[in-house]
Protein backbone atom coordinates (compact mmCIF):
# COMPACT_ATOMS: atom_id res chain seq x y z
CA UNK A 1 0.00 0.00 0.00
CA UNK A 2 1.28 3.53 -1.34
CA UNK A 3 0.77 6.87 0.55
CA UNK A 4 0.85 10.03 -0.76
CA UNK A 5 -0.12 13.28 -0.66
CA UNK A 6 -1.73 15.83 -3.67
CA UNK A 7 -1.54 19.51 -3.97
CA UNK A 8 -4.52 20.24 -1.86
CA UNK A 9 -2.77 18.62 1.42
CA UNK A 10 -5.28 15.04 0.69
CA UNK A 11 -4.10 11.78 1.22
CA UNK A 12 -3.88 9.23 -1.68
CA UNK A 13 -4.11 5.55 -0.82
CA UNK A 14 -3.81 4.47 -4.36
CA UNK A 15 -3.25 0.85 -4.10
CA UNK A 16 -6.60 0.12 -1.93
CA UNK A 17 -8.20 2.04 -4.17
CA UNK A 18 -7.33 0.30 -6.99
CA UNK A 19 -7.94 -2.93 -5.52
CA UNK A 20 -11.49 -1.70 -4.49
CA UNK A 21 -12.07 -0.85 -8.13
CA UNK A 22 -10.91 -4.13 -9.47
CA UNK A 23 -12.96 -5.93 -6.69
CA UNK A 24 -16.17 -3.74 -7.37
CA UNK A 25 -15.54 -4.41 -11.09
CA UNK A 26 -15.20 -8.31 -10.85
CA UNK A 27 -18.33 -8.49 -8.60
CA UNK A 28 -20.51 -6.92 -11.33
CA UNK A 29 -18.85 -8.89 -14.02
CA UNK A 30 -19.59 -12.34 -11.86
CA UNK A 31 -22.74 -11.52 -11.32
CA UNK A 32 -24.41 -9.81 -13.71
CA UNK A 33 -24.46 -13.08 -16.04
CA UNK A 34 -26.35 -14.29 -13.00
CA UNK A 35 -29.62 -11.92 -13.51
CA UNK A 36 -29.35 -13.06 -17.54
CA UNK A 37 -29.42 -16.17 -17.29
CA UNK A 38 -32.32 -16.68 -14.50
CA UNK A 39 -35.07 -19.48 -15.50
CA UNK A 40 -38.05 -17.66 -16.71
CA UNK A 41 -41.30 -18.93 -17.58
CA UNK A 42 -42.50 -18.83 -21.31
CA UNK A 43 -46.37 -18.51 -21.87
CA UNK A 44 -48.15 -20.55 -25.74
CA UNK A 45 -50.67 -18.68 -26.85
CA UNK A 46 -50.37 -16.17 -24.02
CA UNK A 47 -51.24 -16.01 -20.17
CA UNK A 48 -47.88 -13.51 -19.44
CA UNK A 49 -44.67 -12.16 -21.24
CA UNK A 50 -42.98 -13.57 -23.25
CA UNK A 51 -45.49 -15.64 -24.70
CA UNK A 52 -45.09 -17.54 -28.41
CA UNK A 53 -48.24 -18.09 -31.03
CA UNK A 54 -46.69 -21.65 -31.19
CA UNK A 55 -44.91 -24.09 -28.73
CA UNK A 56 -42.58 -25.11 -31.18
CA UNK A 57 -41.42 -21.37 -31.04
CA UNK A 58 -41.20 -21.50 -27.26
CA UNK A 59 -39.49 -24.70 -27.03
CA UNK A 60 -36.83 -22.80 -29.95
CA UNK A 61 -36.25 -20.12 -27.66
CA UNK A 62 -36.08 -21.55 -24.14
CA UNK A 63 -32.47 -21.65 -21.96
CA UNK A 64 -31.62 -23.87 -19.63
CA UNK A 65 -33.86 -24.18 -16.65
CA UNK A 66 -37.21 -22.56 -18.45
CA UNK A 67 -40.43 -23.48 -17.97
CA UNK A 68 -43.13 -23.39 -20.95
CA UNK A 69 -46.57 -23.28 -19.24
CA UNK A 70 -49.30 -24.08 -21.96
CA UNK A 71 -52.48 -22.85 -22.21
CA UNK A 72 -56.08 -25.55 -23.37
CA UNK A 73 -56.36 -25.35 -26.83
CA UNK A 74 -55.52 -27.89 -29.50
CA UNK A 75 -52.38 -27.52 -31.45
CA UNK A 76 -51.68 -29.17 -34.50
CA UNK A 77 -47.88 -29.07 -34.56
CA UNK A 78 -45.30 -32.22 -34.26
CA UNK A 79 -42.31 -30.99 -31.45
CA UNK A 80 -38.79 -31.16 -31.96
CA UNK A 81 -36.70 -30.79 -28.81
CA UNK A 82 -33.05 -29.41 -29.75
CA UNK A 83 -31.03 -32.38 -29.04
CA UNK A 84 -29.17 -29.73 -26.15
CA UNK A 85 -28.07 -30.68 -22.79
CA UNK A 86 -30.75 -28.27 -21.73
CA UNK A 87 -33.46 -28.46 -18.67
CA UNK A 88 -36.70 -27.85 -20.31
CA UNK A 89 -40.37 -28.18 -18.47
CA UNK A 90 -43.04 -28.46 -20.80
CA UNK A 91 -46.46 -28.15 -19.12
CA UNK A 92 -49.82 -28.18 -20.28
CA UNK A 93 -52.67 -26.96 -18.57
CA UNK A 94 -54.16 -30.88 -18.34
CA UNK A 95 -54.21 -33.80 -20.66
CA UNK A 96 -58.15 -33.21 -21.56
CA UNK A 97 -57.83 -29.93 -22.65
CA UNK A 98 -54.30 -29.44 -23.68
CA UNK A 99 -53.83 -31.67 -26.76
CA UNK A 100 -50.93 -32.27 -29.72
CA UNK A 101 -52.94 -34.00 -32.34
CA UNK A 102 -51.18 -34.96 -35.49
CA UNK A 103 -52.14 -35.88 -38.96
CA UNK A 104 -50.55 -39.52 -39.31
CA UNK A 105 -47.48 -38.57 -40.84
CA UNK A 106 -44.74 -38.21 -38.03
CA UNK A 107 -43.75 -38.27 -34.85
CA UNK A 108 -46.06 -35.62 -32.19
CA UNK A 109 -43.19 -35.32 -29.80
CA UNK A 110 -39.23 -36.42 -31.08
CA UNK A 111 -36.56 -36.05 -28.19
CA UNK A 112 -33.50 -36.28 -30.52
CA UNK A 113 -29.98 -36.04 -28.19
CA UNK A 114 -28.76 -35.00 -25.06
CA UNK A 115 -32.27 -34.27 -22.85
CA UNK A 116 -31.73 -35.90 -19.71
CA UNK A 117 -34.58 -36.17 -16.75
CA UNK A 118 -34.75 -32.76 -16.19
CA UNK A 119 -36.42 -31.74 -19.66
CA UNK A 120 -40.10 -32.46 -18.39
CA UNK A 121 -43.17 -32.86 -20.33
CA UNK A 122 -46.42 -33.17 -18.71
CA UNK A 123 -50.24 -32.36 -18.73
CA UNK A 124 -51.03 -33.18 -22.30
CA UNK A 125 -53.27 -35.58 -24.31
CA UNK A 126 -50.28 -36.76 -27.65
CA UNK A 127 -52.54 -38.19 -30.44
CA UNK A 128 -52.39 -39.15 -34.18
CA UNK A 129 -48.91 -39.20 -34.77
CA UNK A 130 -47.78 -41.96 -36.79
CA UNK A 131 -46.17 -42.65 -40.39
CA UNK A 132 -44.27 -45.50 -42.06
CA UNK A 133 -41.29 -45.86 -40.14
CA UNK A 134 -39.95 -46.61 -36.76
CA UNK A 135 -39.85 -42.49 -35.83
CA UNK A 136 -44.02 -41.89 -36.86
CA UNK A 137 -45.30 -42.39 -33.07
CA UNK A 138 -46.57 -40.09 -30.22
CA UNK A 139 -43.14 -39.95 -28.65
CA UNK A 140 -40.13 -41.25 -29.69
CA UNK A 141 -36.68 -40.62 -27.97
CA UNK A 142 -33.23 -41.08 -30.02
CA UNK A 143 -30.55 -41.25 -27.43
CA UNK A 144 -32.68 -39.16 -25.17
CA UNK A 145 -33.55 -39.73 -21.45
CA UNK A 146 -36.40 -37.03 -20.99
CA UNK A 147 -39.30 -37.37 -18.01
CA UNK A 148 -42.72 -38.33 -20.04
CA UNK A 149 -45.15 -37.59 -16.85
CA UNK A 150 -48.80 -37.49 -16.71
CA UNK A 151 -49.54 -37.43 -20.24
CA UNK A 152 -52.80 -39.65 -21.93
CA UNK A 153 -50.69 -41.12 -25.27
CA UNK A 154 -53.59 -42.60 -27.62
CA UNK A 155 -54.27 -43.47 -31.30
CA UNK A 156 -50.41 -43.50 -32.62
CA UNK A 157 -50.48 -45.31 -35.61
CA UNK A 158 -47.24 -46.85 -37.79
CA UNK A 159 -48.50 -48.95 -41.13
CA UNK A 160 -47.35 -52.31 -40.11
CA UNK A 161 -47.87 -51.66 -36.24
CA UNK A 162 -49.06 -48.73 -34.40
CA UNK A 163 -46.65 -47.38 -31.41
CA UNK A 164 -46.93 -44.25 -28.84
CA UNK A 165 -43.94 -44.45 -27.12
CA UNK A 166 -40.86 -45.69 -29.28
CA UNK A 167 -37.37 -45.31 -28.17
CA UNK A 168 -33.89 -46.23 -30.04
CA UNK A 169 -29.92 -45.77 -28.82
CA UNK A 170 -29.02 -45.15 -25.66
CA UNK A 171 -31.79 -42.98 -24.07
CA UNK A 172 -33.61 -44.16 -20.70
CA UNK A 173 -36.95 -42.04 -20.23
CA UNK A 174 -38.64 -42.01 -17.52
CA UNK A 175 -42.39 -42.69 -17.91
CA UNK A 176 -44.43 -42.51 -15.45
CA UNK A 177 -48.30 -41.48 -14.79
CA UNK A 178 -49.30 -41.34 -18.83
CA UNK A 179 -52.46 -43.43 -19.78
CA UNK A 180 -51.49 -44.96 -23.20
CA UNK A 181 -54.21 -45.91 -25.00
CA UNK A 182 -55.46 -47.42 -28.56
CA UNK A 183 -52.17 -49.06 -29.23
CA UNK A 184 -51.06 -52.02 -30.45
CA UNK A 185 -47.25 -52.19 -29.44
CA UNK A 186 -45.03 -50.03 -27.44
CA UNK A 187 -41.29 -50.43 -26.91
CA UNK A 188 -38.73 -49.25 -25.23
């Protein structure tokens, strides 16, 4: 530490102030990121800010840790999760008024990577997804381990065998509470 004194007769302690500055200025830089990167909850069609015409969109912009809270209507749009290490809930407001209905032609729900327990999806009815190969189903995981709670899973259809839960590689989901129903196979 460094004494000295200015023109006006003041004393100068510029080493602890230096260090102050430099410790002031690290504690903002460590924590600012902090505030940034704070879970937030993500609203399809609305029901707060931000909210996304589409959960697709939601599911596209969500960080790690967000919550997608999903409002009763029926959507007609198949899901794609990012394949990310990420920690995703996906809730709807209740599997008999929150529903993903397909047209036959491909998977509702596809969990395609890295989602481990933590990416959640829960509270909707997954119908009429389906297609001609092992991927058309209501939910099929590809190396995936995502939580598949509370969910009704019902009229999945593949030509040649109809499926609502299909998974393939290394993922382990857990599956637990969903009512499948209408199907002729399901494998894990």
């Amino acid at each position: 530490m460094s004494y000295s004194v200015n023109a006006g007769g003041h004393f100068l302690i510029s080493t602890i102030d230096s260090l102050l500055n430099r410790f002031f200025i690290l504690l903002l830089v460590c924590l600012l990121p902090l505030n940034l990167m704070e879970a937030k909850d993500l609203y399809v069609p609305s029901g707060g800010k931000p909210s996304y015409a589409t959960i697709q969109a939601a599911i596209d912009r969500a960080s790690d840790g967000d919550r997608i809270l999903v409002g009763p209507v029926v959507y007609s749009e198949n899901l794609l999760f990012r394949g990310a290490d990420t920690s995703i809930q996906l809730s709807g407001a209740g599997p008999t008024t929150t529903i993903l209905e397909g047209n036959g032609t491909s998977s509702m729900v596809t969990f395609k990577g890295a989602e481990t327990k933590d990416t959640i999806i829960t509270g909707f009815t997954i119908r009429k997804g389906g297609g001609t190969n092992m991927a058309g189903v209501g939910v099929f995981c590809e190396d995936a381990s995502p939580s598949i709670l509370g969910n009704v899973i019902e009229q999945n259809v593949i030509q040649g065998g109809g499926n609502g839960l299909q998974g393939f590689g290394g993922g382990l989901p857990l599956i637990n509470s969903n009512a499948l129903r209408q199907l002729s196979t399901c494998c894990f």
